[in-house]
Protein backbone atom coordinates (compact mmCIF):
# COMPACT_ATOMS: atom_id res chain seq x y z
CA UNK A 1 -5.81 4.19 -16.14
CA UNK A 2 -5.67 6.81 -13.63
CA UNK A 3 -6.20 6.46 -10.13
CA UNK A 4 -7.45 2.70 -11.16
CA UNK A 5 -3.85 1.02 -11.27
CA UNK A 6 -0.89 1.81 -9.72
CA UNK A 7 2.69 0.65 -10.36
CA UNK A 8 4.75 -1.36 -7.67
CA UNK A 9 8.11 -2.90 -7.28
CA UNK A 10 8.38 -7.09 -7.31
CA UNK A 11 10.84 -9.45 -7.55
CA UNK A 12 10.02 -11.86 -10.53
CA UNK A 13 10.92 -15.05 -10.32
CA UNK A 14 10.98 -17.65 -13.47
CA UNK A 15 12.41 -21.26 -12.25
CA UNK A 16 12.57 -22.05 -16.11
CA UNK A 17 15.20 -19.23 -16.51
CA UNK A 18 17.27 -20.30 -13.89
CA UNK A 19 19.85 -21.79 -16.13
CA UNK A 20 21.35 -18.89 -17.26
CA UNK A 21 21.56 -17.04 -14.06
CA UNK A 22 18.71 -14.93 -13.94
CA UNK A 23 15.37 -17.08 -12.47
CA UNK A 24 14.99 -13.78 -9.80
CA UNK A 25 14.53 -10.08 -11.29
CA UNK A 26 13.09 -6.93 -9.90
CA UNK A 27 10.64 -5.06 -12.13
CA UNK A 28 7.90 -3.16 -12.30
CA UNK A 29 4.76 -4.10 -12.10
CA UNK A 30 0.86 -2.94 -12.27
CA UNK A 31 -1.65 -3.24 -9.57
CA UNK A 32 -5.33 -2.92 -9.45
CA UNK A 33 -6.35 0.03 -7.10
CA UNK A 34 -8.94 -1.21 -4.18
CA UNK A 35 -9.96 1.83 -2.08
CA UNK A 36 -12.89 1.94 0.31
CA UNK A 37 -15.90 4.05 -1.17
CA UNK A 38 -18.58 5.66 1.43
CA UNK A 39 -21.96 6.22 0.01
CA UNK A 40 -24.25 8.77 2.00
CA UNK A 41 -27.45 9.31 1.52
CA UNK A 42 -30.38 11.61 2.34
CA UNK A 43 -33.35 14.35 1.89
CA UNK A 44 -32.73 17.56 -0.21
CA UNK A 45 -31.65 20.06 2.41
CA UNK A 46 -28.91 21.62 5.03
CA UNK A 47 -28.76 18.68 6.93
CA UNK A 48 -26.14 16.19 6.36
CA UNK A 49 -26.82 13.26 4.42
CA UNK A 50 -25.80 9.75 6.90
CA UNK A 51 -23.73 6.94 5.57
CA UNK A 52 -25.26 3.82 4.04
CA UNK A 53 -22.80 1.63 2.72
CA UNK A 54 -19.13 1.11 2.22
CA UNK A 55 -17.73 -0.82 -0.37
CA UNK A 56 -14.38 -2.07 -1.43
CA UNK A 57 -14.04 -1.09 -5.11
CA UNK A 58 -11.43 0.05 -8.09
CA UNK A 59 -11.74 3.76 -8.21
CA UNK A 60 -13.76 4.75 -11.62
CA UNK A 61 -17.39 5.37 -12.29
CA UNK A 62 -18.02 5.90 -8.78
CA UNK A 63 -21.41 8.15 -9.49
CA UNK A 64 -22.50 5.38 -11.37
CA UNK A 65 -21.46 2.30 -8.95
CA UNK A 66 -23.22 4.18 -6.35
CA UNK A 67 -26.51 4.76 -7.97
CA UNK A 68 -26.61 1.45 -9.31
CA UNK A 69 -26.23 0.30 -5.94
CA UNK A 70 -29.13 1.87 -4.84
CA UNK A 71 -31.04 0.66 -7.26
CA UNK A 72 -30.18 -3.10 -7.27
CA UNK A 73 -30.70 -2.79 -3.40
CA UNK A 74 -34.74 -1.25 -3.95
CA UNK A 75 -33.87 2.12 -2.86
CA UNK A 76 -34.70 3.94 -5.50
CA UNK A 77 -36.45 3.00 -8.87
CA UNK A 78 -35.22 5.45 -11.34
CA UNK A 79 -32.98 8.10 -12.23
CA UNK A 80 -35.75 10.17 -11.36
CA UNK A 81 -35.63 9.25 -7.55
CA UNK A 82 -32.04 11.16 -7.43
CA UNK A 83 -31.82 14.84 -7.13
CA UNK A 84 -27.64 14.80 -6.97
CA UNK A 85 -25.13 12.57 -6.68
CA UNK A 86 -21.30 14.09 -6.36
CA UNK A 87 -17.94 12.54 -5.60
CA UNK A 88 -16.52 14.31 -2.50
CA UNK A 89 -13.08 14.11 -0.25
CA UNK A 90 -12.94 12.00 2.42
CA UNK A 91 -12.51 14.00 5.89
CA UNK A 92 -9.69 12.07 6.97
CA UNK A 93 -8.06 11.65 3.22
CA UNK A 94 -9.10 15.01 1.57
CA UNK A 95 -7.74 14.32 -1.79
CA UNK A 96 -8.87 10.39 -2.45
CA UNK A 97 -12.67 11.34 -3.09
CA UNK A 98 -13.59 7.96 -1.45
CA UNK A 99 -17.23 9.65 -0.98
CA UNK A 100 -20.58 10.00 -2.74
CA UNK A 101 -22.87 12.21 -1.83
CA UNK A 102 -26.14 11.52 -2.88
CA UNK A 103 -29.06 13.34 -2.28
CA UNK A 104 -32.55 11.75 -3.02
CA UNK A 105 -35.72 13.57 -4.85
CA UNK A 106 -38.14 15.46 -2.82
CA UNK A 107 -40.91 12.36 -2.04
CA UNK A 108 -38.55 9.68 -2.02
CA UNK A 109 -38.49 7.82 1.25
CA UNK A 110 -34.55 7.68 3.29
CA UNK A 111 -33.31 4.71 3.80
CA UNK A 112 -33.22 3.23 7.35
CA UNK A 113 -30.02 2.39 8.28
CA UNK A 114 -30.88 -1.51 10.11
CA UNK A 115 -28.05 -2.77 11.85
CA UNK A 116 -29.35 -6.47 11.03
CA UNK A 117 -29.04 -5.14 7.20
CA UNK A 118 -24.91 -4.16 7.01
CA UNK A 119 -24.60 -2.74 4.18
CA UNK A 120 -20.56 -2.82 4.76
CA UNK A 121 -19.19 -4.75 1.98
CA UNK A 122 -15.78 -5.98 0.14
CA UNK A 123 -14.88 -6.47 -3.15
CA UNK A 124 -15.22 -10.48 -2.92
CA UNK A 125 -18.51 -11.30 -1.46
CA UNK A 126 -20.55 -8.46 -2.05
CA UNK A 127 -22.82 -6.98 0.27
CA UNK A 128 -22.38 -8.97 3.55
CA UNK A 129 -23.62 -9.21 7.19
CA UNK A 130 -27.44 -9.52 5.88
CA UNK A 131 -29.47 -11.62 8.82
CA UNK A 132 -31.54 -13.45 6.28
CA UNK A 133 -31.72 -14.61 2.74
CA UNK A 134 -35.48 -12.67 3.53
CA UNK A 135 -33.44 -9.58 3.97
CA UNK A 136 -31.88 -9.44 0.39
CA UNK A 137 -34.49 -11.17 -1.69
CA UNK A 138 -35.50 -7.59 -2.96
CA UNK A 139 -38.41 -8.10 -5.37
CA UNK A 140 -37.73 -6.09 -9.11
CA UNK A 141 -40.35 -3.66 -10.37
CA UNK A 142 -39.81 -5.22 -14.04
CA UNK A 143 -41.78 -8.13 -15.33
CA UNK A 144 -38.45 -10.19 -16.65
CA UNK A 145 -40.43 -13.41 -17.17
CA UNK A 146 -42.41 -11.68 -19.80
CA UNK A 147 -39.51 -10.80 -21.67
CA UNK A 148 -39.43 -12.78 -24.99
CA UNK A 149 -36.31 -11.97 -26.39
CA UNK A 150 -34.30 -15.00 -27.72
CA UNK A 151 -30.49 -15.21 -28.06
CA UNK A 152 -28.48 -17.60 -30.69
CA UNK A 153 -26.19 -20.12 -28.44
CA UNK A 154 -23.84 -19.10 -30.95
CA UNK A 155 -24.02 -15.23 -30.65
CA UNK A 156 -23.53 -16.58 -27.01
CA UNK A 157 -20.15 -18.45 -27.03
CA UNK A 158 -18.59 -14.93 -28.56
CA UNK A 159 -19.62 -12.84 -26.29
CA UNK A 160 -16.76 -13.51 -23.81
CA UNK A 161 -13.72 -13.06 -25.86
CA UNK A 162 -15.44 -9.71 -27.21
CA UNK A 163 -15.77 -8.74 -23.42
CA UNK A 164 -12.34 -9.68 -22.94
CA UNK A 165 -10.97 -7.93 -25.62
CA UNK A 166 -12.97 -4.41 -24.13
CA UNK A 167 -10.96 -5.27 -20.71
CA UNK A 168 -8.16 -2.21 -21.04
CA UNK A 169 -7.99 -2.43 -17.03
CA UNK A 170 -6.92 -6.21 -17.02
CA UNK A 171 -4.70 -5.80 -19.73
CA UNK A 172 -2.70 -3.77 -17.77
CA UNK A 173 -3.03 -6.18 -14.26
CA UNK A 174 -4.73 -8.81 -14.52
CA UNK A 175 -6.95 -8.49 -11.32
CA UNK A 176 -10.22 -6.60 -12.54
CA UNK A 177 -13.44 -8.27 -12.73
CA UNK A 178 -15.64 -7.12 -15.95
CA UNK A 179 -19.66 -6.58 -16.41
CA UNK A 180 -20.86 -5.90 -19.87
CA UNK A 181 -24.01 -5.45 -21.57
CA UNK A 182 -24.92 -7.08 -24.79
CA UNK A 183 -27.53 -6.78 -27.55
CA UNK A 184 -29.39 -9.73 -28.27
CA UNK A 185 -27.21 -9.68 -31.66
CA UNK A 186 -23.83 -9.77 -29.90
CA UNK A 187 -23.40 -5.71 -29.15
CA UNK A 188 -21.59 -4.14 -26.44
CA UNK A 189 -23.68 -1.24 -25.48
CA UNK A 190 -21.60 -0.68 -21.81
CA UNK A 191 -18.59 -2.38 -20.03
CA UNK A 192 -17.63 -2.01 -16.41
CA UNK A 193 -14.50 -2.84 -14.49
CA UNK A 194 -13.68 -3.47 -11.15
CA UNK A 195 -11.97 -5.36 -8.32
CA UNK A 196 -15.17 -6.63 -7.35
CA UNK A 197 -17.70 -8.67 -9.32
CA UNK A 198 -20.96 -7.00 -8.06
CA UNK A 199 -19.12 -3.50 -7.99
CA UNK A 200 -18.49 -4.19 -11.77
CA UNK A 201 -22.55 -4.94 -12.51
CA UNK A 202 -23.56 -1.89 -10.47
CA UNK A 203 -21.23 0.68 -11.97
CA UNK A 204 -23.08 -0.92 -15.47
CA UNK A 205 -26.47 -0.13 -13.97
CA UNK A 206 -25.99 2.68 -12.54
CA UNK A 207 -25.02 3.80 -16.37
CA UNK A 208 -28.05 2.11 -17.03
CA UNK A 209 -30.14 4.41 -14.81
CA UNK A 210 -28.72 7.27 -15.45
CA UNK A 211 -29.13 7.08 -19.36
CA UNK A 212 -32.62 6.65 -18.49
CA UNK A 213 -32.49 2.65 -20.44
CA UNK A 214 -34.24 1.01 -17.88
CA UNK A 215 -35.30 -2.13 -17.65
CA UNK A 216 -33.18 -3.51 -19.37
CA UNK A 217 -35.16 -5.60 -21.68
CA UNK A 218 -33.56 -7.32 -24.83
CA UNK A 219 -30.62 -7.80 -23.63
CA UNK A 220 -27.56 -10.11 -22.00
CA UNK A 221 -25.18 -9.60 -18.93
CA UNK A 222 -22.39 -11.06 -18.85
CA UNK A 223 -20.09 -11.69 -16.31
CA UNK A 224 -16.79 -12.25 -15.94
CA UNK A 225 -16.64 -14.16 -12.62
CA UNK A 226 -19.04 -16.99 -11.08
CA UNK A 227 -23.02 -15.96 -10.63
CA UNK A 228 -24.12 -15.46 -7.47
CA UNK A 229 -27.15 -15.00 -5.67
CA UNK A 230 -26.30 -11.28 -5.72
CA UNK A 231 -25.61 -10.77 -8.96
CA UNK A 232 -28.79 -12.73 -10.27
CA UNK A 233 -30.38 -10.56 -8.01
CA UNK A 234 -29.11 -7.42 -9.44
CA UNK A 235 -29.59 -8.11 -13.25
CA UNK A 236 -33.18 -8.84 -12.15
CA UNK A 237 -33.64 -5.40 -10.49
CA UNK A 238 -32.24 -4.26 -13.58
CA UNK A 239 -34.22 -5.78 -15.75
CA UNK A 240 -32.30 -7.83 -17.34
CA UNK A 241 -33.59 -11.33 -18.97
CA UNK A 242 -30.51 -12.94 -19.25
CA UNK A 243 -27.36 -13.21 -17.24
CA UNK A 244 -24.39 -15.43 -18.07
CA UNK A 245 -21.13 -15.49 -16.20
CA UNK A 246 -18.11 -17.68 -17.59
CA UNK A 247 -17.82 -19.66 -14.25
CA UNK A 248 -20.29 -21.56 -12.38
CA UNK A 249 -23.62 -19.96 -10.82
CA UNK A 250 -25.11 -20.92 -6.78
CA UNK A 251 -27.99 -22.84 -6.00
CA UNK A 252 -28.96 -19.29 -4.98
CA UNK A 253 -28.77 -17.98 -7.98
CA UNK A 254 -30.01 -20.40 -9.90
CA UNK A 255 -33.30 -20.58 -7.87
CA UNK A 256 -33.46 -16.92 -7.72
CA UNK A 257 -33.21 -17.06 -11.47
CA UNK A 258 -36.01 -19.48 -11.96
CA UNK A 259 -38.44 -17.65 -9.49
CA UNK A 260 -37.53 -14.29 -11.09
CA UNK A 261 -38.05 -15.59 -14.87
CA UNK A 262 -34.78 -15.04 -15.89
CA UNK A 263 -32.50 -17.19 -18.29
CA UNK A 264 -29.37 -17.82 -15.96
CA UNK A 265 -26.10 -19.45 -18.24
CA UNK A 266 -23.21 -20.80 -16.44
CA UNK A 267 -19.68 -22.12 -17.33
CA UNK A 268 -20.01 -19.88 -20.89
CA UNK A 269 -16.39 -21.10 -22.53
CA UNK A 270 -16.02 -21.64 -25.90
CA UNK A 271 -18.31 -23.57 -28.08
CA UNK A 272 -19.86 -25.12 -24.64
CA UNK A 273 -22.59 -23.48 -22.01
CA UNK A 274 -25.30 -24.75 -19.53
CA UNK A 275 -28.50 -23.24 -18.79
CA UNK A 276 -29.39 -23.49 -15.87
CA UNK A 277 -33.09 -21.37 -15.81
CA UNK A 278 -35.46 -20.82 -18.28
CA UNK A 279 -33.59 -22.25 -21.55
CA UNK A 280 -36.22 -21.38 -23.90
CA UNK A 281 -34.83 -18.19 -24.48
CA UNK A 282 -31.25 -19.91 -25.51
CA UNK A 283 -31.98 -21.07 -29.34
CA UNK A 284 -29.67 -23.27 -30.87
């Protein structure tokens, strides 16, 4: 895995092993990797391009988490917006390559850097410090509602254990967050991993972007965490006409969902689901 897990020493305790003298062992164990990455952006040119955001993530993909950020934030539209991206060392750590360097088309407008929009973020909550739901209610270029794909509630309830079963990262520690894009048949075209749930769903459309497949139309996110308002709002920018997560969705999200036209799905275990926006596209 890479720079994405790395192997500590724990004590292991098992109180139902206590009986024959060994309830506390030291092993070996595997950790997921959370590292801060900087993403800087600006004009082609000498100049040097200023920092926009910081995230908390799992090292991996890193071109692609932060052009999908970009894009699920309404910075840029297309791959086409993006002259270079590159992963570069960190001044102060010169061999972690905690930085991405990206450097926009000639035409494209540089983002302004307002302090009452933080872009700092962590690898729970997402992009945080915002002053106003206003401030990240960033309207998608795609028409989602028009989308009139359908998707079999059956073709639904697998789609978690075949996500699970692509997870390589949590196999090995259990503390990695998936995204994956689906067909409307049950397909996984792209799977993401990270310590972060939005982190995870930007490093999948940022793949998205750069293979040129947006929007997104035809096809299902899922998630491995809760929906929020976040990630509703990043499958939208996306493109994407339905999102289901395994755990619950927001009020956030699910009114985001409804005013974007997207089918939102919630608590997907099993045989069981609810819908909570626009069902029609959920055939049973």
């Amino acid at each position: 895995m890479g720079r994405a897990t790395d192997r500590r020493s724990v004590l292991r305790i098992d109180l139902d092993a206590a009986t024959d003298g060994r309830a506390a062992v030291r092993r070996r164990d595997s950790l997921s990797v959370e590292e801060p990455l900087e993403i800087r952006v600006g004009p082609a040119g000498p100049g040097r391009r200023r920092p926009l955001a910081v995230t908390m993530r799992t090292p991996g993909d890193d071109l692609d988490l932060a052009i999908g950020f970009l894009l699920t934030e309404g910075l840029i539209r297309s791959a086409d917006d993006v002259h270079t991206a590159q992963l570069c060392a960190g001044a102060e750590t010169p061999n972690t390559y905690n930085v991405v360097d990206v450097v926009l088309a000639p035409g494209v407008p540089e983002p302004t850097t307002d302090p009452a929009r933080n872009f700092y973020t962590t690898s729970s909550c997402g992009v945080c410090g915002k002053a106003s739901i206003d401030a990240v209610r960033t309207r998608s270029v795609f028409a989602v509602a028009d989308d009139p794909v359908g998707v079999p509630a059956a073709v639904l309830a697998e789609l978690p254990g075949r996500l699970r079963a692509a997870q390589k990262g949590f196999d090995h520690t259990g503390g990695l967050h998936a995204a994956g894009l689906f067909t409307a048949d049950g397909e996984l075209v792209a799977l993401r991993e990270d310590v972060g749930r939005h982190n995870a769903v930007d490093k999948v459309v940022g793949w998205a972007v750069r293979e040129r497949r947006l929007p997104l139309a035809g096809h299902v996110l899922l998630v491995s965490g809760r929906a929020s308002f976040e990630l509703t709002q990043k499958a939208w920018m996306a493109g994407v006409p339905v999102l289901a997560a395994v755990s619950a969705p927001s009020t956030l999200a699910a009114d985001l969902a409804q005013e974007a036209g997207l089918t939102l799905v919630g608590f997907l275990r099993g045989r069981t689901m609810n819908v909570y926006a626009h069902p029609h596209r959920v055939t049973v």
